[in-house]
N, C-alpha and C. Protein backbone atom coordinates (compact mmCIF):
# COMPACT_ATOMS: atom_id res chain seq x y z
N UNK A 1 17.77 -19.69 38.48
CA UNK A 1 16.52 -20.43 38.30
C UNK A 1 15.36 -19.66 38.92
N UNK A 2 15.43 -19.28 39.87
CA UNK A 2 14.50 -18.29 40.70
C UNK A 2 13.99 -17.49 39.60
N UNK A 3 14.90 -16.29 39.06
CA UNK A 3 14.70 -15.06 38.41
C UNK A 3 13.82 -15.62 37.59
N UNK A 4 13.97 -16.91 36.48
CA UNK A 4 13.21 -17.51 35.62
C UNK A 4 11.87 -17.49 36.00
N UNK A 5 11.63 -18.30 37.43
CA UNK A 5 10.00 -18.76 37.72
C UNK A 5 9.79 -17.40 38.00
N UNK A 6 10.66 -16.45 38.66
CA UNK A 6 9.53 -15.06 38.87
C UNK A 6 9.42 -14.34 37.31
N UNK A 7 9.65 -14.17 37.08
CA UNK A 7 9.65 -13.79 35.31
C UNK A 7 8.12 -14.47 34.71
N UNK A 8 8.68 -15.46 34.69
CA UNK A 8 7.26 -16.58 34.47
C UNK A 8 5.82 -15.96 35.49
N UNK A 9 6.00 -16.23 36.62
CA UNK A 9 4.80 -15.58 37.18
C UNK A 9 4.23 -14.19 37.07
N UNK A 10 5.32 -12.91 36.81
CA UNK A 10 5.14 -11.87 36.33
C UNK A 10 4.43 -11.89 35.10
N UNK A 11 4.99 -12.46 34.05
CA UNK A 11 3.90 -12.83 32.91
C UNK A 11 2.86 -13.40 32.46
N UNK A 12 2.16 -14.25 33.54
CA UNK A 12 1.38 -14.74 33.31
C UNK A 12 0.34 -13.90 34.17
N UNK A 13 0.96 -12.89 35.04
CA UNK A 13 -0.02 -11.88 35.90
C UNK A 13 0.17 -10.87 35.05
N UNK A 14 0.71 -10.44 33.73
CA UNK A 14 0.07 -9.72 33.25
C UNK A 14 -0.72 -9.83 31.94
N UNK A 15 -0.65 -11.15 31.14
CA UNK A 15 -1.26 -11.92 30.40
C UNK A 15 -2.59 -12.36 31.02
N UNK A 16 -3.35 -12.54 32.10
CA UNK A 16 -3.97 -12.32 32.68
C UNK A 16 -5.04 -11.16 33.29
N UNK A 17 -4.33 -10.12 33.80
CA UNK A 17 -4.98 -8.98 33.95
C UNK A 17 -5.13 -7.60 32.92
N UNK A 18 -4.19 -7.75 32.22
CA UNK A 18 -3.91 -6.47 30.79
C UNK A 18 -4.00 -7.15 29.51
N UNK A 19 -3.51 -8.66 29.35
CA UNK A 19 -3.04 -8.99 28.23
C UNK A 19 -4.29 -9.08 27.12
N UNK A 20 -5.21 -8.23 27.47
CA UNK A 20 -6.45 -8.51 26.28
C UNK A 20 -6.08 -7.24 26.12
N UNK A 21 -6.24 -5.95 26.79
CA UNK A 21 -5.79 -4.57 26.39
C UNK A 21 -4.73 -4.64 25.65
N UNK A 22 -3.85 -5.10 26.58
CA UNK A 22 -2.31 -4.46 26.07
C UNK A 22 -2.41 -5.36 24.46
N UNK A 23 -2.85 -6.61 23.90
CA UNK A 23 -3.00 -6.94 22.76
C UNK A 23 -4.25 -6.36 21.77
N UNK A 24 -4.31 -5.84 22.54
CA UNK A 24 -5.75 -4.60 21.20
C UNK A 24 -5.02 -3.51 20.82
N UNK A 25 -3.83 -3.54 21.46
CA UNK A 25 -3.53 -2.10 20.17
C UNK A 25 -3.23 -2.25 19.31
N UNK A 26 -2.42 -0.76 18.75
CA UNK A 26 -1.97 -0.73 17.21
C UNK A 26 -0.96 -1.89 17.07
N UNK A 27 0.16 -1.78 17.72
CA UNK A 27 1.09 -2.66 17.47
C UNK A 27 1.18 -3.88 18.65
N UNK A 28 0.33 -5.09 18.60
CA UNK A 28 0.44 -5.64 19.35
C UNK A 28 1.63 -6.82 19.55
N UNK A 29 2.40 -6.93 20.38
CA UNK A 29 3.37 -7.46 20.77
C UNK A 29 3.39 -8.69 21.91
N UNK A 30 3.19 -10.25 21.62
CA UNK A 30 2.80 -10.98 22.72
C UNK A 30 3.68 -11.81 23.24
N UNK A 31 3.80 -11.88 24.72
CA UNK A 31 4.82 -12.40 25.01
C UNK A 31 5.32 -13.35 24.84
N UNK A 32 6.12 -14.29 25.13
CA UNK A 32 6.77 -15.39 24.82
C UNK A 32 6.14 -16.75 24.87
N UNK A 33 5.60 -17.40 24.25
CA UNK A 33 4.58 -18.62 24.36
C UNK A 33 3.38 -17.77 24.24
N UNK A 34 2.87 -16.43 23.93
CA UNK A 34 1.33 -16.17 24.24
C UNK A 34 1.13 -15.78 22.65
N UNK A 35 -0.37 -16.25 22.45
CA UNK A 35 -0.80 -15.92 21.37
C UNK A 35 -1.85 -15.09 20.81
N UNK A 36 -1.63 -14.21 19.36
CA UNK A 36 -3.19 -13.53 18.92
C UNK A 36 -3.44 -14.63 18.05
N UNK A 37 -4.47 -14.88 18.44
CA UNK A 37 -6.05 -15.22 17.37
C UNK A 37 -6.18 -14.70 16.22
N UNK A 38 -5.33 -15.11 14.99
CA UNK A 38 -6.03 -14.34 13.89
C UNK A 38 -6.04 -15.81 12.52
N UNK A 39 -7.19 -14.82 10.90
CA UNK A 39 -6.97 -15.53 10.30
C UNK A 39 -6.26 -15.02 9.18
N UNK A 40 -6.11 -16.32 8.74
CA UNK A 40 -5.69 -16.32 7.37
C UNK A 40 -6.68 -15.36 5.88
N UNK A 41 -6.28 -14.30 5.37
CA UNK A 41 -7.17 -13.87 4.55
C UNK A 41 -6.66 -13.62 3.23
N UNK A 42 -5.60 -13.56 2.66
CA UNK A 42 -4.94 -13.90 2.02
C UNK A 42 -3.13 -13.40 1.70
N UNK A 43 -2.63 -13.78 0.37
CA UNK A 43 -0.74 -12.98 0.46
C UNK A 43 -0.35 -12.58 -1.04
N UNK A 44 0.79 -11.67 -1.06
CA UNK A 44 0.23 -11.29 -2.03
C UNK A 44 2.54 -11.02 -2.13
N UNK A 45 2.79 -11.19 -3.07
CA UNK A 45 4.47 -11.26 -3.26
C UNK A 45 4.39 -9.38 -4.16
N UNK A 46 5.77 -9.07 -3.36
CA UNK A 46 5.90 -7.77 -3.67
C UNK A 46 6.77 -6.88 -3.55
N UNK A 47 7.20 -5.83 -4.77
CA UNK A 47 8.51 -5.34 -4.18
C UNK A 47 8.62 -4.23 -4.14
N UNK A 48 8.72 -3.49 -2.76
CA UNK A 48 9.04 -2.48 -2.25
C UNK A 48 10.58 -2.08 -1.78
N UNK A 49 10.51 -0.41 -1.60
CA UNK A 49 11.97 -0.03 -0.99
C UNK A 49 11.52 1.47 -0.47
N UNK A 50 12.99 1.23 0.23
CA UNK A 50 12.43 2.51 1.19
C UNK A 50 12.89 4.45 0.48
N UNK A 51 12.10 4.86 0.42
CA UNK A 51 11.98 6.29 0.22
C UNK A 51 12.31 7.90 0.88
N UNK A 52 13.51 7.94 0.89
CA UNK A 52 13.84 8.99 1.47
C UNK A 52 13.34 10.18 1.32
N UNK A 53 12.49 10.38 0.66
CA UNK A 53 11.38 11.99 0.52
C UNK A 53 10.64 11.70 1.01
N UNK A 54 9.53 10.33 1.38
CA UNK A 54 8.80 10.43 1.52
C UNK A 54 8.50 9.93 2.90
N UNK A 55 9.62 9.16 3.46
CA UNK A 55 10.41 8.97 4.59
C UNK A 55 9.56 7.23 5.00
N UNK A 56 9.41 6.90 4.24
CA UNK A 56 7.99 5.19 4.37
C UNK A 56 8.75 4.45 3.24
N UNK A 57 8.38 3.27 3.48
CA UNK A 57 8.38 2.24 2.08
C UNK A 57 7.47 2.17 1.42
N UNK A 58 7.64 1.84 0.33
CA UNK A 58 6.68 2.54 -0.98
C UNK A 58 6.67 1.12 -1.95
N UNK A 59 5.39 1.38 -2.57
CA UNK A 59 5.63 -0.39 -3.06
C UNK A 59 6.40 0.67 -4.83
N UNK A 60 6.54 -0.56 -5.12
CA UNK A 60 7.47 -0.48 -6.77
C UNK A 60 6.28 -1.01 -7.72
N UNK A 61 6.26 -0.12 -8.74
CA UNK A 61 5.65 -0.50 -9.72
C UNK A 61 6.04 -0.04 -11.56
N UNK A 62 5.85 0.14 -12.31
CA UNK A 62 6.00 0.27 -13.35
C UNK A 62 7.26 1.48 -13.53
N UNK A 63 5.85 2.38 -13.17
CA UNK A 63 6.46 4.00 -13.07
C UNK A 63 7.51 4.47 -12.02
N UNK A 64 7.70 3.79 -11.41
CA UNK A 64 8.69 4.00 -9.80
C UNK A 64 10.39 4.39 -10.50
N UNK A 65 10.58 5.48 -10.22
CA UNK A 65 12.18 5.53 -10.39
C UNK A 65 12.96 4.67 -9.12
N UNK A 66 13.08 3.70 -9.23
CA UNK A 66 13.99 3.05 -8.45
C UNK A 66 15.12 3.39 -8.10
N UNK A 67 15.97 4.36 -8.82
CA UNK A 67 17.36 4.83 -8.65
C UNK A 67 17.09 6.00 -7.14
N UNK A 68 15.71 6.37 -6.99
CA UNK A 68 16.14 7.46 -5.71
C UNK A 68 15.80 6.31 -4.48
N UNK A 69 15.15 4.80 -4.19
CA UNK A 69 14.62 4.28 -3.60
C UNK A 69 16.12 3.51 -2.85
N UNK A 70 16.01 3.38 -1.41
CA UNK A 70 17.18 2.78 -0.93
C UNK A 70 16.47 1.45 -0.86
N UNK A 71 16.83 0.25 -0.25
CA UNK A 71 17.15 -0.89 0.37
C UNK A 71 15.61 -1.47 -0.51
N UNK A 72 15.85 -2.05 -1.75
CA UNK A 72 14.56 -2.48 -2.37
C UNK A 72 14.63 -3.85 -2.39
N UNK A 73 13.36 -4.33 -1.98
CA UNK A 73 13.29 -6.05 -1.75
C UNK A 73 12.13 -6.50 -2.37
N UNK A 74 11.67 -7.60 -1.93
CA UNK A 74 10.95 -8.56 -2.35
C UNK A 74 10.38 -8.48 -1.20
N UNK A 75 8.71 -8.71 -0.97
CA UNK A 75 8.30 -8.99 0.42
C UNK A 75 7.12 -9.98 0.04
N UNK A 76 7.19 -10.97 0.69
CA UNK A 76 5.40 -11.61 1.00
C UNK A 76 4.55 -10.75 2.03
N UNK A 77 3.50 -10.13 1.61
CA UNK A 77 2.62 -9.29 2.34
C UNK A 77 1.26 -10.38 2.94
N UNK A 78 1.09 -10.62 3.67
CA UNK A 78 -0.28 -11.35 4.67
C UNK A 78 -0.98 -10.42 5.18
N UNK A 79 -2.24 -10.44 4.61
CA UNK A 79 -3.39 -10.25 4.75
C UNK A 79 -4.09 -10.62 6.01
N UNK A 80 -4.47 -10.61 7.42
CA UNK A 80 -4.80 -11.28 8.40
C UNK A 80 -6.03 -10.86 8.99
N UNK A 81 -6.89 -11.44 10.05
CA UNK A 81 -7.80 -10.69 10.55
C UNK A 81 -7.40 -10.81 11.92
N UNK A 82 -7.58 -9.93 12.85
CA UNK A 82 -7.08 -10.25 14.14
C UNK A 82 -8.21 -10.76 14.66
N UNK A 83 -8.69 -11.57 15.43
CA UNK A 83 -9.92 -11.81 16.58
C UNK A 83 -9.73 -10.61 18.05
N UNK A 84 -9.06 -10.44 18.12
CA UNK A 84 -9.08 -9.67 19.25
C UNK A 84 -9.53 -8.34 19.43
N UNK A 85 -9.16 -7.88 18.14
CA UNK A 85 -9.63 -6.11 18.00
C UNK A 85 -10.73 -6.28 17.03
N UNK A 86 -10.73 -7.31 16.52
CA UNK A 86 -11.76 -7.18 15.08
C UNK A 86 -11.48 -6.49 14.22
N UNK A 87 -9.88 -6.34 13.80
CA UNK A 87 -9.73 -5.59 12.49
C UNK A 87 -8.85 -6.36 11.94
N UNK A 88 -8.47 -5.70 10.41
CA UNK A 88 -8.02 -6.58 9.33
C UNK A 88 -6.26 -5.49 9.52
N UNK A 89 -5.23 -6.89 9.24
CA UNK A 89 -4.38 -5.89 9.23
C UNK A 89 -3.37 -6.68 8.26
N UNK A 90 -1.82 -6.34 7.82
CA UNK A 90 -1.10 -6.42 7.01
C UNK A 90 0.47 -7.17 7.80
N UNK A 91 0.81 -8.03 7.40
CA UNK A 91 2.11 -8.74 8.20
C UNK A 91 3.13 -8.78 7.20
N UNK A 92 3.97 -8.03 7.53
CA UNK A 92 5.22 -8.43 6.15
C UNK A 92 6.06 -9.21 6.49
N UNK A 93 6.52 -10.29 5.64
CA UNK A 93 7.27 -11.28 5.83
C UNK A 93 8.30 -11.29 4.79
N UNK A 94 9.72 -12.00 4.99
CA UNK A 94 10.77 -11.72 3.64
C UNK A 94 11.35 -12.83 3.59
């Protein structure tokens, strides 16, 4: 029970003193109960797979040889705005 509340107080001392930095980066990651501020901007259904030449996932479209593409899915893509950094970014969901 201890380890818990110090855990807890560790995080809320750094949600506190960093947690506006440490949530402005590229990949922001927030801790457990903490939240980013963002909105809704819109979603868009879509199917991508991953590309071994080109070493990324690649969306699928007409022209796409699918036979060289590994692990091809379906994704809901979200559109979001963050409040924190002030930029627009992309959330994939499946």
């Amino acid at each position: 029970m201890r380890r818990l509340v110090e855990r807890e107080a560790e995080n809320s001392a750094i949600s506190k003193e960093g947690g506006s930095k440490r949530l402005t980066g590229l990949y922001p990651k927030p801790l457990e109960g903490e939240r980013i501020p963002i909105s809704f901007l819109g979603a868009e259904k879509r199917r991508i797979g991953w590309s071994p030449e080109e070493g990324k996932s690649v969306s699928i479209d007409e022209e796409t040889d699918v036979s060289s593409l590994k692990r091809v899915r379906e994704i809901n893509e979200v559109q979001i705005f963050n409040w924190l950094t002030g930029r627009e970014g992309l959330i994939e969901l499946r």
